[in-house]
Every structure is written in C-alpha cells, then in structure tokens.
PDB file of N, CA and C in Angstrom:
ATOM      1  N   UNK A   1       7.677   6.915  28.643  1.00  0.00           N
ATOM      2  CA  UNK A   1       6.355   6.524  28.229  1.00  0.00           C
ATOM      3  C   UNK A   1       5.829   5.480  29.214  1.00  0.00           C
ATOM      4  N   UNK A   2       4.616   5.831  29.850  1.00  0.00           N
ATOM      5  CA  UNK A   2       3.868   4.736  30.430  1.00  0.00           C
ATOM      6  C   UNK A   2       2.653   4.158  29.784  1.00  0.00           C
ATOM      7  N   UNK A   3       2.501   3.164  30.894  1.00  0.00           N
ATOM      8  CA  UNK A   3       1.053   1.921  30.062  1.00  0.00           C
ATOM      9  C   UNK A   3       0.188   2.725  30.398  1.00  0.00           C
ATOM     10  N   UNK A   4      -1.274   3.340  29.820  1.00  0.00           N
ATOM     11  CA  UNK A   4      -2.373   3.988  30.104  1.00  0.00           C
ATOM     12  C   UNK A   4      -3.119   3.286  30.977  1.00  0.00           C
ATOM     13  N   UNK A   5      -3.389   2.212  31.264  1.00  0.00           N
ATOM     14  CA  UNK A   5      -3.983   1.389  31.824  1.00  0.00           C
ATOM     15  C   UNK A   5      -3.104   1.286  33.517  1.00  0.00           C
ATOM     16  N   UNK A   6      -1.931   0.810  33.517  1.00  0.00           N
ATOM     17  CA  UNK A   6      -1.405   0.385  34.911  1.00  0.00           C
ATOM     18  C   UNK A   6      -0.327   1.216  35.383  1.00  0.00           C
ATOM     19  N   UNK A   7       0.196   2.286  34.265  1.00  0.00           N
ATOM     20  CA  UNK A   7       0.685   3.570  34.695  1.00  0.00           C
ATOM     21  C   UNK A   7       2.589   2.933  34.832  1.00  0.00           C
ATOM     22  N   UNK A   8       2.840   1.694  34.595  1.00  0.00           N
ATOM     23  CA  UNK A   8       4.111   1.642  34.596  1.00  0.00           C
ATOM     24  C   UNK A   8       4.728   1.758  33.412  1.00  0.00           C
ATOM     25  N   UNK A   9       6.310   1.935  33.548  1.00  0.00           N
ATOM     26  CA  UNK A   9       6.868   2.149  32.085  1.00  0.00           C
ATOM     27  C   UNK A   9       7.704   0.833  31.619  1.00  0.00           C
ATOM     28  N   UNK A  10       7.209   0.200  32.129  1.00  0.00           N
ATOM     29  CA  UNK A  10       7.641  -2.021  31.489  1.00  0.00           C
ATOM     30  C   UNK A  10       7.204  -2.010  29.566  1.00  0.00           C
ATOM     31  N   UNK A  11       7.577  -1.170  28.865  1.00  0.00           N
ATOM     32  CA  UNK A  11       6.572  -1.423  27.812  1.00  0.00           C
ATOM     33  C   UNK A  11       7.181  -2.072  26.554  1.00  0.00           C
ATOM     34  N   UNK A  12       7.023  -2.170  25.405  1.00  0.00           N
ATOM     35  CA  UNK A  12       8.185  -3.210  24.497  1.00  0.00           C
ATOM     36  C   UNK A  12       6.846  -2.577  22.651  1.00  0.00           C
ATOM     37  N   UNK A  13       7.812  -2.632  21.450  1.00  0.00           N
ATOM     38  CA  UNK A  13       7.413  -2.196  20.996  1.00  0.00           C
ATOM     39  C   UNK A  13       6.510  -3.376  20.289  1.00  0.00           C
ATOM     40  N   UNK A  14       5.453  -3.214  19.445  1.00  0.00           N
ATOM     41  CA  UNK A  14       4.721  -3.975  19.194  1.00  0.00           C
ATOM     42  C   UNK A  14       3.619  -4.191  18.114  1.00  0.00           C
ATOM     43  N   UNK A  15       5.106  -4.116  16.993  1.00  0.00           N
ATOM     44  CA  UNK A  15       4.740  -3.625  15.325  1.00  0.00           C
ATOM     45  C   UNK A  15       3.999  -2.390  15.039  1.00  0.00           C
ATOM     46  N   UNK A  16       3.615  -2.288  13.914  1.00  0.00           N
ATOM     47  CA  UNK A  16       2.549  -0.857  13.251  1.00  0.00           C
ATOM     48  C   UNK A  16       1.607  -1.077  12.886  1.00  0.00           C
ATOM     49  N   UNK A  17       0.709  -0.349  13.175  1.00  0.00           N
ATOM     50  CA  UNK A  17      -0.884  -0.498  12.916  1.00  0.00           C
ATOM     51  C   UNK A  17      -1.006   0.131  11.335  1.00  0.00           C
ATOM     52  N   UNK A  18      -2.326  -0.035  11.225  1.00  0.00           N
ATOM     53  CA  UNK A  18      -2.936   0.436   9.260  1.00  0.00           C
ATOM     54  C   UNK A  18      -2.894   1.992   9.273  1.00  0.00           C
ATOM     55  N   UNK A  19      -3.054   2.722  10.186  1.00  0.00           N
ATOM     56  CA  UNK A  19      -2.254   4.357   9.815  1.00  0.00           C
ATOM     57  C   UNK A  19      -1.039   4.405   9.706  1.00  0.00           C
ATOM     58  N   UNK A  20       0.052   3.489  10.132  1.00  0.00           N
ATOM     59  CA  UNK A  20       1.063   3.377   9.621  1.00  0.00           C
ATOM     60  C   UNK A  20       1.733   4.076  11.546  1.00  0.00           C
ATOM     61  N   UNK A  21       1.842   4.110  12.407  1.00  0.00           N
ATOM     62  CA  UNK A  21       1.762   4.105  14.084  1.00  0.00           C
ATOM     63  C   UNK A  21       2.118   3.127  14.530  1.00  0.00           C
ATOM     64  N   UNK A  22       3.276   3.535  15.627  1.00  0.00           N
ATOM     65  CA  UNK A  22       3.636   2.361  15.690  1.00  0.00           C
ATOM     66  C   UNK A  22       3.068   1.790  17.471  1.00  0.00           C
ATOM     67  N   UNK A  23       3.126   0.692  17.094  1.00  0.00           N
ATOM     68  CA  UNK A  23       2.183  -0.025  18.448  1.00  0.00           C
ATOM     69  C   UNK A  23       3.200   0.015  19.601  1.00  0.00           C
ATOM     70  N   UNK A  24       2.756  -0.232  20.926  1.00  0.00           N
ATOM     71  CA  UNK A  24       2.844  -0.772  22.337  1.00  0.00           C
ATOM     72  C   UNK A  24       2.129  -1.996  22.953  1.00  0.00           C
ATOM     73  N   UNK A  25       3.072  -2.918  23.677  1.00  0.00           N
ATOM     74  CA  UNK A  25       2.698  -3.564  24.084  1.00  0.00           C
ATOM     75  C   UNK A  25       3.329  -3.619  25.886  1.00  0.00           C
ATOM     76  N   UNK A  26       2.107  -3.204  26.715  1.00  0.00           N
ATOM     77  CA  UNK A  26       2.970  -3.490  28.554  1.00  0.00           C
ATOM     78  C   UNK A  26       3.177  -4.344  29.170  1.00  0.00           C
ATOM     79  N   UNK A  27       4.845  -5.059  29.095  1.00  0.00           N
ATOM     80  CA  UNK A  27       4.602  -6.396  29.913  1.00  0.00           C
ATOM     81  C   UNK A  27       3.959  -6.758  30.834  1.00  0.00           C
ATOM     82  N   UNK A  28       3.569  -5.879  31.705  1.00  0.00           N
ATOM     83  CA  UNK A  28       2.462  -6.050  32.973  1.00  0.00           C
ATOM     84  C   UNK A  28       1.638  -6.455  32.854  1.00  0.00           C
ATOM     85  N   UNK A  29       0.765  -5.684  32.061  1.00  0.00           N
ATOM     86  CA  UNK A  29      -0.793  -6.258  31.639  1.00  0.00           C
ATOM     87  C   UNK A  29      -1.234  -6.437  30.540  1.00  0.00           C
ATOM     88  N   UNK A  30      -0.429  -6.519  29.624  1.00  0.00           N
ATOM     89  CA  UNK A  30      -0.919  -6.735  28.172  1.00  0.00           C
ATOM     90  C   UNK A  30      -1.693  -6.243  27.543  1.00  0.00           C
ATOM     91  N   UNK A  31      -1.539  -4.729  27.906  1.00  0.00           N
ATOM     92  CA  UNK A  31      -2.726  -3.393  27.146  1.00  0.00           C
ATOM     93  C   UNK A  31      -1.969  -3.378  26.273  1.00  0.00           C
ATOM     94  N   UNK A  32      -2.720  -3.330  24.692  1.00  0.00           N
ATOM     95  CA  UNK A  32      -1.942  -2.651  23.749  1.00  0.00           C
ATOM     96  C   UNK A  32      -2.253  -1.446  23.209  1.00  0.00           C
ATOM     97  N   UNK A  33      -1.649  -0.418  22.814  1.00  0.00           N
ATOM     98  CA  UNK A  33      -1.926   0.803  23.120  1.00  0.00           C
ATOM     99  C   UNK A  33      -0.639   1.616  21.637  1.00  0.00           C
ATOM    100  N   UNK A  34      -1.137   2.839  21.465  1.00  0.00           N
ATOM    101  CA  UNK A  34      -0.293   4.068  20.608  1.00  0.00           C
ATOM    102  C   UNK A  34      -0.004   4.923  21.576  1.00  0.00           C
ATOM    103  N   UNK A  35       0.904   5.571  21.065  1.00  0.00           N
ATOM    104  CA  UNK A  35       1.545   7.085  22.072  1.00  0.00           C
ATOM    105  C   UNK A  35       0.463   8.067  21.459  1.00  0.00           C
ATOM    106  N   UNK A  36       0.111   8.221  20.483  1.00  0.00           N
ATOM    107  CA  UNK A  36      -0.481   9.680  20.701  1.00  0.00           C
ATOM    108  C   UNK A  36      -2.286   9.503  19.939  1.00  0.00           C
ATOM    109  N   UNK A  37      -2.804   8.647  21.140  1.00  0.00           N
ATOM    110  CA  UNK A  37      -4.186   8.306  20.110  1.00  0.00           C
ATOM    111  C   UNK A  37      -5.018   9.322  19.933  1.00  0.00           C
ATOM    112  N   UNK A  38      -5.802   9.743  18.666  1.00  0.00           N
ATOM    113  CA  UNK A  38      -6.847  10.645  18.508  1.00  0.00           C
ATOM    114  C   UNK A  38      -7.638  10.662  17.952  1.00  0.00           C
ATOM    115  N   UNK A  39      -9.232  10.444  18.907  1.00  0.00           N
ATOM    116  CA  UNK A  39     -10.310   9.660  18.468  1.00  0.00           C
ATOM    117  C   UNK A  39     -11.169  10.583  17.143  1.00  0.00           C
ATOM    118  N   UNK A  40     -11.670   9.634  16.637  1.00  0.00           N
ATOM    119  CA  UNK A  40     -12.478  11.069  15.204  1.00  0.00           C
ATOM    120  C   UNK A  40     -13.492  11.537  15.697  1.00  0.00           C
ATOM    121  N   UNK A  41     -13.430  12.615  15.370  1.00  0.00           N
ATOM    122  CA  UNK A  41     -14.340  13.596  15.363  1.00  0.00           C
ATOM    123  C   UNK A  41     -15.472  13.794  15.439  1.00  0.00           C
ATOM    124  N   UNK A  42     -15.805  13.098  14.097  1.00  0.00           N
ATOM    125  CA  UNK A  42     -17.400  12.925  13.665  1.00  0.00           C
ATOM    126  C   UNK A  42     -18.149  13.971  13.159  1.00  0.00           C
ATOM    127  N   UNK A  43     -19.186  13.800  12.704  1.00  0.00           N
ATOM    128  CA  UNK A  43     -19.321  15.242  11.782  1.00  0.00           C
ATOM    129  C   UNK A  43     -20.344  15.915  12.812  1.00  0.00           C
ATOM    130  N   UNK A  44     -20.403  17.481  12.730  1.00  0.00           N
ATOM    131  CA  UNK A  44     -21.134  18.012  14.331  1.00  0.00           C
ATOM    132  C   UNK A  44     -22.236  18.069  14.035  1.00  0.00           C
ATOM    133  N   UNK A  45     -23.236  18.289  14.899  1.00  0.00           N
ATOM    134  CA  UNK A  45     -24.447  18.282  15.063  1.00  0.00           C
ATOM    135  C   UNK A  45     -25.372  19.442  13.804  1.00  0.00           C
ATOM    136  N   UNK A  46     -24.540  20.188  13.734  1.00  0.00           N
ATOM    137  CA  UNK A  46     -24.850  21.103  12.420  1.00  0.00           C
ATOM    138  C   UNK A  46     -25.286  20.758  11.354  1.00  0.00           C
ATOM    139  N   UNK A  47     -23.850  19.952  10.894  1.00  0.00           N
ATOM    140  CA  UNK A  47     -23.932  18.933   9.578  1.00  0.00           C
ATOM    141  C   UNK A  47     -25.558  17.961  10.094  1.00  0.00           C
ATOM    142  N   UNK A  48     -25.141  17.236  10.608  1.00  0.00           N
ATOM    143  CA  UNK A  48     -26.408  16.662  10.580  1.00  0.00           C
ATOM    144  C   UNK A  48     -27.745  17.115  10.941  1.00  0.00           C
ATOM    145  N   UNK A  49     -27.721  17.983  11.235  1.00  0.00           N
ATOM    146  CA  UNK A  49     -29.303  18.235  11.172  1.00  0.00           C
ATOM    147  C   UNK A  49     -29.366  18.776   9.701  1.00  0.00           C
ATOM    148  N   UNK A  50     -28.236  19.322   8.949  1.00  0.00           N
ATOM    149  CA  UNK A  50     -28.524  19.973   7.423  1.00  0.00           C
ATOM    150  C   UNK A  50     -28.746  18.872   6.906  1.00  0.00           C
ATOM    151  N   UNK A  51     -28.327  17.509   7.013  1.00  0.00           N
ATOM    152  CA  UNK A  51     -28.586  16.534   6.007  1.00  0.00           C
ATOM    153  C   UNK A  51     -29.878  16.110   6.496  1.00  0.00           C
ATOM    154  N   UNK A  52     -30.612  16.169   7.341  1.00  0.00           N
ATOM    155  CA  UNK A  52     -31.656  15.962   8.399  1.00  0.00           C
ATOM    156  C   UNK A  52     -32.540  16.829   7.519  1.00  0.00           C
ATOM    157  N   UNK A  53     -32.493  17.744   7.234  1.00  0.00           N
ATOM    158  CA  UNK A  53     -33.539  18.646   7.205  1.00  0.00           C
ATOM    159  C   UNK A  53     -33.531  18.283   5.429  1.00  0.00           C
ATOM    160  N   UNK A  54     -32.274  18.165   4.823  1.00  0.00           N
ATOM    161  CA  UNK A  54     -32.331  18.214   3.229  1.00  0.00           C
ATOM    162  C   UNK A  54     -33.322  16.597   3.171  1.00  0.00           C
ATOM    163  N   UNK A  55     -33.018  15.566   3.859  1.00  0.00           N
ATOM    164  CA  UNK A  55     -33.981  14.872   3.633  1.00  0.00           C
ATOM    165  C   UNK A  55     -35.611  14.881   3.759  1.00  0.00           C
ATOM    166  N   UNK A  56     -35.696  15.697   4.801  1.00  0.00           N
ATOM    167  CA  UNK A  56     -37.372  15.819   5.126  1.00  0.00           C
ATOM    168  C   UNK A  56     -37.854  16.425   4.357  1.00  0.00           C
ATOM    169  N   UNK A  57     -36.949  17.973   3.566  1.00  0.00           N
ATOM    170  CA  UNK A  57     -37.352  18.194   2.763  1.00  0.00           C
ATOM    171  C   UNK A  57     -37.900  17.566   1.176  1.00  0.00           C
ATOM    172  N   UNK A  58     -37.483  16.430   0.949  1.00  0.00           N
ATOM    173  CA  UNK A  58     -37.505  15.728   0.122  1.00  0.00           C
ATOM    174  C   UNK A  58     -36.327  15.316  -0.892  1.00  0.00           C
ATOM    175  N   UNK A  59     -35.123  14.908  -0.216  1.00  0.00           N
ATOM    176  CA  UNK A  59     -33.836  14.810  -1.194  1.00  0.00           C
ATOM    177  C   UNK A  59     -33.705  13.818  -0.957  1.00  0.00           C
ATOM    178  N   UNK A  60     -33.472  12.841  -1.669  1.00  0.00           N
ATOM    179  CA  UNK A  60     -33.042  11.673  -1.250  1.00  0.00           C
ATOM    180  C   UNK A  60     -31.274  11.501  -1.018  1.00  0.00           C
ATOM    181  N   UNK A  61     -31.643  10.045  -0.301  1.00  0.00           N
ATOM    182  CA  UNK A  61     -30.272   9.470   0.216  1.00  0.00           C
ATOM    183  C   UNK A  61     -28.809  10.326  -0.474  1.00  0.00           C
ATOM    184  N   UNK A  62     -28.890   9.584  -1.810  1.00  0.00           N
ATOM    185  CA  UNK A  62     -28.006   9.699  -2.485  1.00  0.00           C
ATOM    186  C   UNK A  62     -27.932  10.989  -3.005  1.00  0.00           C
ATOM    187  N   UNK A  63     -28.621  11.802  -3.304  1.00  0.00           N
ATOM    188  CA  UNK A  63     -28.653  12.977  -3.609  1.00  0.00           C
ATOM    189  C   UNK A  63     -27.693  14.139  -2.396  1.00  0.00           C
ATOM    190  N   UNK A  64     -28.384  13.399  -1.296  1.00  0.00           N
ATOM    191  CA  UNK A  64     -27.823  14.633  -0.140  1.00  0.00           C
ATOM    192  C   UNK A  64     -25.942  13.674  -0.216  1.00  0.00           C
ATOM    193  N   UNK A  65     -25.701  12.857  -0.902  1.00  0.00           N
ATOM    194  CA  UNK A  65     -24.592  12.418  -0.486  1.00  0.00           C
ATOM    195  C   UNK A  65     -23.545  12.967  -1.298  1.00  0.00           C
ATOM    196  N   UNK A  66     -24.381  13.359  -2.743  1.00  0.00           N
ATOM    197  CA  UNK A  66     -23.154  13.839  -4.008  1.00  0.00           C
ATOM    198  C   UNK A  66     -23.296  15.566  -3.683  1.00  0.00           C
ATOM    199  N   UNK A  67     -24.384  15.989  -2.815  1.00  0.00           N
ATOM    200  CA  UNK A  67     -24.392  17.451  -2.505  1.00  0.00           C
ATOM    201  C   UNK A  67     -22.976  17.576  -0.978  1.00  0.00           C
ATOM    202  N   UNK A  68     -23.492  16.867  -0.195  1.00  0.00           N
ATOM    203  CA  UNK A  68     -22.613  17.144   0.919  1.00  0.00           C
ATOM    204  C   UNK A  68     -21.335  16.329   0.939  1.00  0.00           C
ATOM    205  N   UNK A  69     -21.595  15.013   0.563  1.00  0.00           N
ATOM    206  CA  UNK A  69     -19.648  14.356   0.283  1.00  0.00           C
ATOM    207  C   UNK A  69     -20.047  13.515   1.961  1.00  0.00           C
ATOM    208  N   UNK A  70     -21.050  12.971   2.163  1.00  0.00           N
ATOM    209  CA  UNK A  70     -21.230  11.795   3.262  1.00  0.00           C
ATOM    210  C   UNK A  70     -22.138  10.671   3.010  1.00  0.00           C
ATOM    211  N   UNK A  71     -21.482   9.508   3.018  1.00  0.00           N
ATOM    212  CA  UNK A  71     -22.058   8.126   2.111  1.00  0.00           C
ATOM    213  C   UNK A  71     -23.269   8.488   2.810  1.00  0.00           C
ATOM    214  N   UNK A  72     -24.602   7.463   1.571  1.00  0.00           N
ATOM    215  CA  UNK A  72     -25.860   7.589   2.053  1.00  0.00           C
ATOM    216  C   UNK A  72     -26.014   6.592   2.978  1.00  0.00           C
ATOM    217  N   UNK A  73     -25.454   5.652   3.603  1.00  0.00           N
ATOM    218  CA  UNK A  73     -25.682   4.865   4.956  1.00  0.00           C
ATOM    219  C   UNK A  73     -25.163   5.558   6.175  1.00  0.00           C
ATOM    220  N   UNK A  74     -24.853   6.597   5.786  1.00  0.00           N
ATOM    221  CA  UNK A  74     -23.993   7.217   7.563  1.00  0.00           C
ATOM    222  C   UNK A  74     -25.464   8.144   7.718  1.00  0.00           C
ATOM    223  N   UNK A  75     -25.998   8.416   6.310  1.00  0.00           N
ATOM    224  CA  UNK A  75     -27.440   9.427   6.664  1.00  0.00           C
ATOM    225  C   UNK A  75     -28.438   8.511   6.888  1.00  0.00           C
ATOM    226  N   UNK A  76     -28.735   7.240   6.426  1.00  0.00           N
ATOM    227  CA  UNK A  76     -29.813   6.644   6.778  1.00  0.00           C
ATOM    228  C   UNK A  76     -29.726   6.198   8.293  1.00  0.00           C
ATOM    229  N   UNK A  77     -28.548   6.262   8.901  1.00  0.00           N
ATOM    230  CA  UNK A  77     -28.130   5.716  10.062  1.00  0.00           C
ATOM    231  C   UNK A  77     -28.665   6.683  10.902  1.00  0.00           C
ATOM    232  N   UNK A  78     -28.507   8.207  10.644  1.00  0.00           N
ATOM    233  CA  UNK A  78     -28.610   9.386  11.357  1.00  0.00           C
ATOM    234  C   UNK A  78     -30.294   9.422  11.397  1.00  0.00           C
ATOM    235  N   UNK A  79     -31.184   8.995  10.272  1.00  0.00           N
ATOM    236  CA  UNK A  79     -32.421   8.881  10.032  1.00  0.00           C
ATOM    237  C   UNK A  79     -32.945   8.315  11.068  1.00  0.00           C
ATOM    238  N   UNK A  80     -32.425   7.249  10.920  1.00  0.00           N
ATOM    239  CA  UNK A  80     -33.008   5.924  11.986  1.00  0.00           C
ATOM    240  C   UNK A  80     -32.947   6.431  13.591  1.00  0.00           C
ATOM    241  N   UNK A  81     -31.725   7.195  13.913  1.00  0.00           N
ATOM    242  CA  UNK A  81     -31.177   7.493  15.262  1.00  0.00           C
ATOM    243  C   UNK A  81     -32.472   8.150  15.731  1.00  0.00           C
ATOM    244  N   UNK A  82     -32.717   9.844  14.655  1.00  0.00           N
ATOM    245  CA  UNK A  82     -34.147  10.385  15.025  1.00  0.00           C
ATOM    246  C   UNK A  82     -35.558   9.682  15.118  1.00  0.00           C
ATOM    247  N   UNK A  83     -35.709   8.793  14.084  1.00  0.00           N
ATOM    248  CA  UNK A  83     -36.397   8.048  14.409  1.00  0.00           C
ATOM    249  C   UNK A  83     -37.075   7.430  15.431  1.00  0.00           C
ATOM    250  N   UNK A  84     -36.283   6.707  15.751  1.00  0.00           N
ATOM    251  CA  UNK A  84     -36.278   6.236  17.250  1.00  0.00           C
ATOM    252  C   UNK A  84     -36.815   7.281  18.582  1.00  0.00           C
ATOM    253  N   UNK A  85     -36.115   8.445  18.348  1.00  0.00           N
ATOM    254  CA  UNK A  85     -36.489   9.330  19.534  1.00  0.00           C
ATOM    255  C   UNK A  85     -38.136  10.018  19.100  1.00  0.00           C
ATOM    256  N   UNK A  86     -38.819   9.442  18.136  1.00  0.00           N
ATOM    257  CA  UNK A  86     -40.218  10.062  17.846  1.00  0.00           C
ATOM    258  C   UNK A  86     -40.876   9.151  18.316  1.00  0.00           C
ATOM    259  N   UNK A  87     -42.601   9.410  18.937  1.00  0.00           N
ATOM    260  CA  UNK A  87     -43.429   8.618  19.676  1.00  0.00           C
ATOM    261  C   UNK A  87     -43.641   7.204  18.712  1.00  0.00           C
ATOM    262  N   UNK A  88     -44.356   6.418  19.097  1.00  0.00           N
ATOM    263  CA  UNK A  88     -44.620   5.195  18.140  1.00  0.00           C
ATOM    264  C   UNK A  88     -46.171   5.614  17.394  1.00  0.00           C
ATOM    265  N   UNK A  89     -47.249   6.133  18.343  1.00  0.00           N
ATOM    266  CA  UNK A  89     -48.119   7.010  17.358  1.00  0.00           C
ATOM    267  C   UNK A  89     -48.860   8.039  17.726  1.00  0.00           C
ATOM    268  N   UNK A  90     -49.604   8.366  16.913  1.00  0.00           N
ATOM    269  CA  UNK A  90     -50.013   9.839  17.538  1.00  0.00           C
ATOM    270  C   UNK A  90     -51.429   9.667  18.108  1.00  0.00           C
ATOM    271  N   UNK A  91     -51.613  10.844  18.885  1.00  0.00           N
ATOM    272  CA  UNK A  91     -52.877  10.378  20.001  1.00  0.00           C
ATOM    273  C   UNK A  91     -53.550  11.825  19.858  1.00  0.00           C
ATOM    274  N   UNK A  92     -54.238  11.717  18.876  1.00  0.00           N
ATOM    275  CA  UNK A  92     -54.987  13.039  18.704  1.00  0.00           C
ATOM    276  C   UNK A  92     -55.856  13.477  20.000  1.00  0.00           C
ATOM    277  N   UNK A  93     -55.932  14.725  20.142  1.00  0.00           N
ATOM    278  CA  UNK A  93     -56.802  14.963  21.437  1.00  0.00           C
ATOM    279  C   UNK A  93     -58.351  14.999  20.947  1.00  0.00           C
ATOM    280  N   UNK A  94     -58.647  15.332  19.804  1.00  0.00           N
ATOM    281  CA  UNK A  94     -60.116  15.575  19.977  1.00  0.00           C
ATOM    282  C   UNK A  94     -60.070  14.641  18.424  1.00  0.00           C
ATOM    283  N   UNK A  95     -61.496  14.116  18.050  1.00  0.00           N
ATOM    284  CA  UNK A  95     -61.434  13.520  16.824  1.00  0.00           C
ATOM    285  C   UNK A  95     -61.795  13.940  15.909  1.00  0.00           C
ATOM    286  N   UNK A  96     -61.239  13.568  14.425  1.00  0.00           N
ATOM    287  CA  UNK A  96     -61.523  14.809  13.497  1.00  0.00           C
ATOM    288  C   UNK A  96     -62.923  15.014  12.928  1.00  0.00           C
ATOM    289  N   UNK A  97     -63.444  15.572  12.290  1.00  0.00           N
ATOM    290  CA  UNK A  97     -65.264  15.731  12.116  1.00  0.00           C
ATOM    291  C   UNK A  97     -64.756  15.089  10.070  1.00  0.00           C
ATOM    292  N   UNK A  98     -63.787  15.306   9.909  1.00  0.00           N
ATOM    293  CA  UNK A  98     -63.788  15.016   8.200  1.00  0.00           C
ATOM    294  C   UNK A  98     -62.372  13.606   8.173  1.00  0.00           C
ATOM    295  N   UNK A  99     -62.852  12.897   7.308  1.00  0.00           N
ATOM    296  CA  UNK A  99     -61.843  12.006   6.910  1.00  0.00           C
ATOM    297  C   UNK A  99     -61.603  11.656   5.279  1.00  0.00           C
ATOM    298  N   UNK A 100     -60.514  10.871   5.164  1.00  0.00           N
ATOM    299  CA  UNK A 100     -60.215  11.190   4.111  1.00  0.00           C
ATOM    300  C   UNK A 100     -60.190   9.815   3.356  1.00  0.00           C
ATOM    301  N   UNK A 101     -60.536   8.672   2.708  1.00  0.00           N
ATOM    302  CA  UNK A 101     -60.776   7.792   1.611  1.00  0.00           C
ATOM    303  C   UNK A 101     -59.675   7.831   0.234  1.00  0.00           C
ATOM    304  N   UNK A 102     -59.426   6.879   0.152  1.00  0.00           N
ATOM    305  CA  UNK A 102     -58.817   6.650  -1.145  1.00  0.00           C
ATOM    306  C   UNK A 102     -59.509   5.755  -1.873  1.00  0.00           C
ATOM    307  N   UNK A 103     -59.634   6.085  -3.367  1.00  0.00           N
ATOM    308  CA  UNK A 103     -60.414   4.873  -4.170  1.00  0.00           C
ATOM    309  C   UNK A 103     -59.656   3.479  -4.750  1.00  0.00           C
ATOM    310  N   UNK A 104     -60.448   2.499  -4.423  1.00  0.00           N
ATOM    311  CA  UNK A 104     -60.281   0.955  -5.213  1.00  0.00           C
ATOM    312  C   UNK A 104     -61.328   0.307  -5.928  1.00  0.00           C
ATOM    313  N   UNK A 105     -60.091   0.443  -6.902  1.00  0.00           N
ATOM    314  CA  UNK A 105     -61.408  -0.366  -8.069  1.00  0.00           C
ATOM    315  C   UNK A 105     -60.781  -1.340  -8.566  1.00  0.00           C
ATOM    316  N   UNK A 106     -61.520  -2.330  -8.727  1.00  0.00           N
ATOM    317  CA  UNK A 106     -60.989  -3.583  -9.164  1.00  0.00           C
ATOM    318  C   UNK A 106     -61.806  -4.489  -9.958  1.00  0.00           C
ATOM    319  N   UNK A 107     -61.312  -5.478 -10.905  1.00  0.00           N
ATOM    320  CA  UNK A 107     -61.880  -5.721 -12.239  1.00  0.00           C
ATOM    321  C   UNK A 107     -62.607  -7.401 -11.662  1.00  0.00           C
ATOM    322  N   UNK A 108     -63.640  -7.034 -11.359  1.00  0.00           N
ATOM    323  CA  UNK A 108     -64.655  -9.016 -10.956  1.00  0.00           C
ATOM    324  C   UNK A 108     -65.450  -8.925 -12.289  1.00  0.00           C
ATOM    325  N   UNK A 109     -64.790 -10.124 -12.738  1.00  0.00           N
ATOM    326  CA  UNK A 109     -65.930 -10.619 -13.954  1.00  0.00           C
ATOM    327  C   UNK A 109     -64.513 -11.375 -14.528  1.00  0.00           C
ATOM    328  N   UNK A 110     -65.536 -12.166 -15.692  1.00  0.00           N
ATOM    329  CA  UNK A 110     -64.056 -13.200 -16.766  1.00  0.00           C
ATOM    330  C   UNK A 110     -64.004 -11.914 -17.760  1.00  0.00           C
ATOM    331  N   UNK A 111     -62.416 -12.872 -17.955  1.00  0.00           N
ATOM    332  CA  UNK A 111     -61.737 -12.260 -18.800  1.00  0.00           C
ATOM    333  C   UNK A 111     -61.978 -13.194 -20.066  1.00  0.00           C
ATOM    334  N   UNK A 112     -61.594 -12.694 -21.518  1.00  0.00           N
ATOM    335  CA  UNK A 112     -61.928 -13.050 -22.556  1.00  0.00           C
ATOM    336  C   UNK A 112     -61.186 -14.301 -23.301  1.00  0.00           C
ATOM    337  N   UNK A 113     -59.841 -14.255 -22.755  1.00  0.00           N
ATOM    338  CA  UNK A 113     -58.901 -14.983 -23.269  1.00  0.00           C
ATOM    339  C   UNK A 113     -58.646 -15.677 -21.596  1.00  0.00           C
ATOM    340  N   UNK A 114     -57.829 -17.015 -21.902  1.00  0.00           N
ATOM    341  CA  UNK A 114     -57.948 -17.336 -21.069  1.00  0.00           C
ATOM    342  C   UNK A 114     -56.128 -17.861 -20.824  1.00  0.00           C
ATOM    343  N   UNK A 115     -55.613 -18.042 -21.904  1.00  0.00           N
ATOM    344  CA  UNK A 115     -53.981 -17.863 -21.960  1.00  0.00           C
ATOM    345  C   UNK A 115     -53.226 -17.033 -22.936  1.00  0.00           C
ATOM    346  N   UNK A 116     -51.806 -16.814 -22.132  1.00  0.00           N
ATOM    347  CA  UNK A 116     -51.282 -15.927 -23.572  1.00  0.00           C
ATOM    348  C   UNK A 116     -51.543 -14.564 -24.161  1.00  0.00           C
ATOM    349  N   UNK A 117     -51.533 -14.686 -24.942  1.00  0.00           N
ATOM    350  CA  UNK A 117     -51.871 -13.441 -25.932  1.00  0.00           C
ATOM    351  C   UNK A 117     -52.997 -13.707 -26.748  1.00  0.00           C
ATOM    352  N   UNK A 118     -54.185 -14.072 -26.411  1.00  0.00           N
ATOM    353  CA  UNK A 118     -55.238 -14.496 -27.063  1.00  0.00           C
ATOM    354  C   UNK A 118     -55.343 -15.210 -27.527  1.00  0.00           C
ATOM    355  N   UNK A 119     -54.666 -16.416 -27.894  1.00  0.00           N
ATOM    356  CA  UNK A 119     -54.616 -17.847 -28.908  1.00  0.00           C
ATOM    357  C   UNK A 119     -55.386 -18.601 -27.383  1.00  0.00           C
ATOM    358  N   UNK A 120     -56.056 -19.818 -28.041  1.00  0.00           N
ATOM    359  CA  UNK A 120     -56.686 -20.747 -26.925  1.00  0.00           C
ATOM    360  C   UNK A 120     -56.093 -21.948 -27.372  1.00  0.00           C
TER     361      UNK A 120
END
C-alpha cells in the first residue's frame, strides 16, 4: 500500500473512521487517507429534474419528499441551483397593448368604538 499523495509506502495505521474503515496515516507527509475510498454518487440528473418538474408543477417541498424518499432541503437546494442559472428579468421585445390591475380597497373614515370590544 502506498500514500496517494507522495506515492511512498512509509505508512502506519491510524484508528477508524464513522463507517467503521480503518484509517492511514504517511510518515512522509502526513496525508491521511483509506485504502479503498468511494465517493457518493448523488442522485442523477433524472431524479432531479423529476423532483424539478413535480415542483413546478405545483407539489410542494415536503410532499415531493414523502413521494420520492429525498429530504425537502436537498430539493430546495436543487431549486435554488436552477434558479440561479435563470435571467434576473425579463425584457419583453415589444410592449404589451393590455395590462392587468389588481383591486385595493381600504377602509378611511373612524371607527365606532375606539377600544376593545366596544366598552369605552
């Protein structure tokens, strides 16, 4: 077994890690290192665009999380990622001839009571 880093075999063992693997340490350079590391996976591009798309469609967080079995912060994370790669705003080419208003109405004048539940 050699050091990954400086390629010599000076190496000494150097307790067990939380998978239960046991460590290396290279007297040379003090890389610490496993014999057989293997990085995760991650879920593929598939998966996420399905959770991608179940959200746009309108599912929420948690919903797409008890359907597919992936916490709702690894999807809001994936949200955000696309996010980012969309413009900041849109630049219509021609301008529209109709627009659209929402109503506000709001109450100016006194009110009758002035504390409470009507007692003065």
């Amino acid at each position: 077994m050699q050091c990954p880093e400086c390629k010599l075999e000076h190496i000494r063992k150097n307790g067990i890690n939380r998978q239960r693997k046991q460590n290396y340490v290279c007297v040379n350079c003090g890389c610490q290192f496993i014999t057989n590391y293997e990085a995760s996976h991650g879920y593929s591009d598939e998966f996420k665009r399905e959770c991608l798309k179940m959200y746009v469609n309108g599912m929420g967080f948690r919903a797409i999380e008890r359907v597919k079995g992936v916490h709702h912060t690894t999807i809001i994370t994936w949200v955000k990622e696309v996010g980012e790669l969309l413009p900041d705003s849109y630049d219509p080419e021609t301008i529209p001839q109709v627009g659209e208003l929402d109503e506000l109405e709001t109450f100016v004048g006194s009110k009758k009571t002035k504390f409470g539940s009507g007692q003065q």
